[in-house]
N, C-alpha and C. Protein backbone atom coordinates (compact mmCIF):
# COMPACT_ATOMS: atom_id res chain seq x y z
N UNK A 1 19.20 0.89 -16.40
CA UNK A 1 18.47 1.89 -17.15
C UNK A 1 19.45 2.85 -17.81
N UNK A 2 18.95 3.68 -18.81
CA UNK A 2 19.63 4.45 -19.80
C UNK A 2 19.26 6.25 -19.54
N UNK A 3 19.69 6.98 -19.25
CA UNK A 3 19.45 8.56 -18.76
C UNK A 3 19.08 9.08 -20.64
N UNK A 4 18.48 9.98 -20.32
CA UNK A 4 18.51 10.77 -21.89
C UNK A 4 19.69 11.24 -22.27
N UNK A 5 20.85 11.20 -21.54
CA UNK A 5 22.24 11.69 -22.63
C UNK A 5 22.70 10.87 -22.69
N UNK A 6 22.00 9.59 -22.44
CA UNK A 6 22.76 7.90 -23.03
C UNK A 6 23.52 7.76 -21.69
N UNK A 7 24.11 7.89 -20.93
CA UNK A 7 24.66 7.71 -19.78
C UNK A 7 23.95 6.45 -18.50
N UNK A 8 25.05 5.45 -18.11
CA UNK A 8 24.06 4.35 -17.27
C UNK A 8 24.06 5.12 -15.69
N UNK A 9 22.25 4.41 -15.29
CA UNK A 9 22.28 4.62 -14.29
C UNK A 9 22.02 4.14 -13.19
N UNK A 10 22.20 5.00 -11.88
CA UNK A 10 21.84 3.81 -10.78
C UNK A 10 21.26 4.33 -9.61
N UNK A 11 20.32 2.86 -8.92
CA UNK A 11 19.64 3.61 -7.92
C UNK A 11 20.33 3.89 -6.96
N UNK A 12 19.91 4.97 -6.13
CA UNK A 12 20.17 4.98 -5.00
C UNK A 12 19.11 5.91 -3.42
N UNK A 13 19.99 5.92 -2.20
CA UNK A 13 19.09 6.38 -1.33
C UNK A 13 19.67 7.32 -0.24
N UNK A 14 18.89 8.16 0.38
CA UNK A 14 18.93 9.10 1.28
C UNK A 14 18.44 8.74 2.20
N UNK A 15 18.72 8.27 3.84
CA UNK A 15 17.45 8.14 4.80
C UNK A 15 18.27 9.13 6.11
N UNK A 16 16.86 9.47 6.40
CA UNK A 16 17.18 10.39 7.83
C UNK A 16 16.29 9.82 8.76
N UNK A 17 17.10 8.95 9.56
CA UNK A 17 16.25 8.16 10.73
C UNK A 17 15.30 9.78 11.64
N UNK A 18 16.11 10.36 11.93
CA UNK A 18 15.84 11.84 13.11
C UNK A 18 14.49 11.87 12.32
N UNK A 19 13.97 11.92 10.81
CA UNK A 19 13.12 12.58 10.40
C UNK A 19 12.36 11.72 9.96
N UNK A 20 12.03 10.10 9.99
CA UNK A 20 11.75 9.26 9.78
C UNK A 20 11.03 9.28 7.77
N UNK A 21 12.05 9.61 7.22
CA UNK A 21 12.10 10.06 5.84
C UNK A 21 13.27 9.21 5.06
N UNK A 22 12.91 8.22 4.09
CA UNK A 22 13.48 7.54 3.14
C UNK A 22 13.36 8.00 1.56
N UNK A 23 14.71 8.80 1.08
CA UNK A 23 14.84 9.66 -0.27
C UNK A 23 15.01 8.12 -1.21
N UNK A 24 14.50 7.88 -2.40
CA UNK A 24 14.91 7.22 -3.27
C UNK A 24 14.74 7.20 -4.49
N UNK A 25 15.77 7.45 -5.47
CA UNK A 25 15.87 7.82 -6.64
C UNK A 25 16.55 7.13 -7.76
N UNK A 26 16.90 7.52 -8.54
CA UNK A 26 17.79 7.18 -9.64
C UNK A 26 18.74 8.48 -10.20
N UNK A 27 19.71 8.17 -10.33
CA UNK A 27 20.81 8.95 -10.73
C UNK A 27 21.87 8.87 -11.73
N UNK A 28 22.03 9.70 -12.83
CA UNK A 28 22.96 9.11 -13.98
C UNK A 28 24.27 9.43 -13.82
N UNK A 29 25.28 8.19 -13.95
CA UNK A 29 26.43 8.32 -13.69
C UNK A 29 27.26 9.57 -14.56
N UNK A 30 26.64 9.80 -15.64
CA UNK A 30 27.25 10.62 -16.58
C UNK A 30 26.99 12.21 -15.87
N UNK A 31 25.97 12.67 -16.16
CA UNK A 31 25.02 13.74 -16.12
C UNK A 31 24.77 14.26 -14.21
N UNK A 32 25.07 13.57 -13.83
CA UNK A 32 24.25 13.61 -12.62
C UNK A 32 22.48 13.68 -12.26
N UNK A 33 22.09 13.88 -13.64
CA UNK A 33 20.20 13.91 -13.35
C UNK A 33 19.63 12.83 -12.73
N UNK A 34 19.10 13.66 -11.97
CA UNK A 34 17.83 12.72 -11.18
C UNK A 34 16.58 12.53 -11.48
N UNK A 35 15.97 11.23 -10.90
CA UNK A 35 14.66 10.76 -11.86
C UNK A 35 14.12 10.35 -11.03
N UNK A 36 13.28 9.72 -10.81
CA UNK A 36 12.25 8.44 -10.26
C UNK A 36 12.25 9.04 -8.85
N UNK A 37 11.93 10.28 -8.26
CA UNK A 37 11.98 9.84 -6.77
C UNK A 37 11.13 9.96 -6.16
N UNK A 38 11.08 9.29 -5.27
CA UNK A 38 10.47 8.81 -4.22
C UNK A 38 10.34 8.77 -3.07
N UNK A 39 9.61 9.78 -1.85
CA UNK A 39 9.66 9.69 -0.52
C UNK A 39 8.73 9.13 0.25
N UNK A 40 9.78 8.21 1.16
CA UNK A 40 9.02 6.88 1.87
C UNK A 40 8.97 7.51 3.62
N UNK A 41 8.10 6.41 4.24
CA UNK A 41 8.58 6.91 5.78
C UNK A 41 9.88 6.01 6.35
N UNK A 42 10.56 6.13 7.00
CA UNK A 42 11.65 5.51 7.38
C UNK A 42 11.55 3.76 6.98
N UNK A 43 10.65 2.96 7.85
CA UNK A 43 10.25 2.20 7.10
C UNK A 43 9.86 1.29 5.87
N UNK A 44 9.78 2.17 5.07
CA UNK A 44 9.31 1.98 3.56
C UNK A 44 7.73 1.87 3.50
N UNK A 45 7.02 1.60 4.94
CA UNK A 45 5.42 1.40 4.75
C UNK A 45 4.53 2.13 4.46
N UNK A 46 4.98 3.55 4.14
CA UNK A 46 4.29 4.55 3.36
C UNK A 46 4.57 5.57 2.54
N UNK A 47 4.57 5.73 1.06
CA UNK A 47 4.70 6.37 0.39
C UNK A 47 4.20 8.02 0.76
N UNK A 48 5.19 8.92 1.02
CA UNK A 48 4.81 10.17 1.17
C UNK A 48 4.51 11.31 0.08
N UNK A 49 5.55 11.42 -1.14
CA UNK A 49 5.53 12.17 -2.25
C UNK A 49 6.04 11.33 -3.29
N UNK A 50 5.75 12.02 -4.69
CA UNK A 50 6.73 11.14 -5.53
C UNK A 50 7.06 12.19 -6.21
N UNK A 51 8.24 12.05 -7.27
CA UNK A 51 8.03 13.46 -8.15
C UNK A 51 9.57 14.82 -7.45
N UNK A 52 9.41 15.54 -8.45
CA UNK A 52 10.16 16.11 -7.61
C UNK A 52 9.96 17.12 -6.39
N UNK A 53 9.02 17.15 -6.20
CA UNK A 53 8.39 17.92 -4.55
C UNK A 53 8.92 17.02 -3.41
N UNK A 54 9.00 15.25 -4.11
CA UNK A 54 9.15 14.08 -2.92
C UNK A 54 11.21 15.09 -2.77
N UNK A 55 11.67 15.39 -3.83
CA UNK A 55 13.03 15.84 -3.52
C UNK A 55 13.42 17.13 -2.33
N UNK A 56 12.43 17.97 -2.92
CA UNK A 56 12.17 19.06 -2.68
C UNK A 56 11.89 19.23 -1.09
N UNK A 57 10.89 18.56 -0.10
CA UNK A 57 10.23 17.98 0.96
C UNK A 57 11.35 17.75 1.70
N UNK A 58 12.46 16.37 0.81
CA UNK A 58 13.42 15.84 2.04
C UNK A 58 14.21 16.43 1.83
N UNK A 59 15.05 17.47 0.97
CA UNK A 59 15.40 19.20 1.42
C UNK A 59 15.36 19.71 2.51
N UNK A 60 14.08 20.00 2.39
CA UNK A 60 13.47 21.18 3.55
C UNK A 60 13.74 20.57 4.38
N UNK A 61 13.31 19.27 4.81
CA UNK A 61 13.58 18.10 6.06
C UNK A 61 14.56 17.96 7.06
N UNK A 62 15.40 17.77 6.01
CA UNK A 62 16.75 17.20 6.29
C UNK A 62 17.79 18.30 6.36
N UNK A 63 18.07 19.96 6.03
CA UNK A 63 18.56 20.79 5.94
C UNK A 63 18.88 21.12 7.50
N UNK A 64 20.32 21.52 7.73
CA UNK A 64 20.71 21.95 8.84
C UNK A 64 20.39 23.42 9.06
N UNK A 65 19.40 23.86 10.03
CA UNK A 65 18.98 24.95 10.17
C UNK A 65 19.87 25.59 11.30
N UNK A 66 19.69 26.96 11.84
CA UNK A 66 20.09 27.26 13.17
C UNK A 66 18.66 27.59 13.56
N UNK A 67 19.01 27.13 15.30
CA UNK A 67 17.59 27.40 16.00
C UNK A 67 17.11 28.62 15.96
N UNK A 68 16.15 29.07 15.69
CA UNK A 68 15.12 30.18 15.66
C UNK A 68 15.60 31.25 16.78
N UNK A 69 15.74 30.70 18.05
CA UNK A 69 15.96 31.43 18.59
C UNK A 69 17.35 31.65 18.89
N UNK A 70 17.92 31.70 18.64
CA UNK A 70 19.58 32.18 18.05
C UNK A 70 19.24 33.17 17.47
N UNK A 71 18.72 33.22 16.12
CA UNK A 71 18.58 34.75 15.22
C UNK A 71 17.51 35.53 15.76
N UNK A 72 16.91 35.54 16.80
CA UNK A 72 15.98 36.75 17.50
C UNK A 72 16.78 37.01 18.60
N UNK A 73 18.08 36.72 18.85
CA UNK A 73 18.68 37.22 19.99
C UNK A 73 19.69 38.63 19.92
């Protein structure tokens, strides 16, 4: 496939077994923009989001937090 600044591109994927969440997208080698994505369950047997919220979601997901209770101490 071809990105809008003419640049080739290619698929690729994110999975976080811990979160049973499969990221998959497309990405332009040039540009770095992302397109097509797609969040699956670990598996692939169910489509969770698509779009960029599906990006957005395995973000929030997958982000190294500190435990909650650490910062109320």
């Amino acid at each position: 496939m071809q990105c809008a600044c003419g640049g080739e591109t290619k698929d690729s994927m994110s999975i976080s077994k811990l979160h049973d969440l499969r990221w998959e997208f497309v990405i332009c080698k040039s540009c770095g923009r992302i397109d097509m994505d797609i969040l699956f369950n670990y598996s692939r047997t169910k489509i969770i989001l698509k779009g960029y919220q599906a990006r957005l979601f395995y973000r929030e997901q997958t982000i190294n937090r500190k435990n909650s209770n650490e910062d109320e101490e």
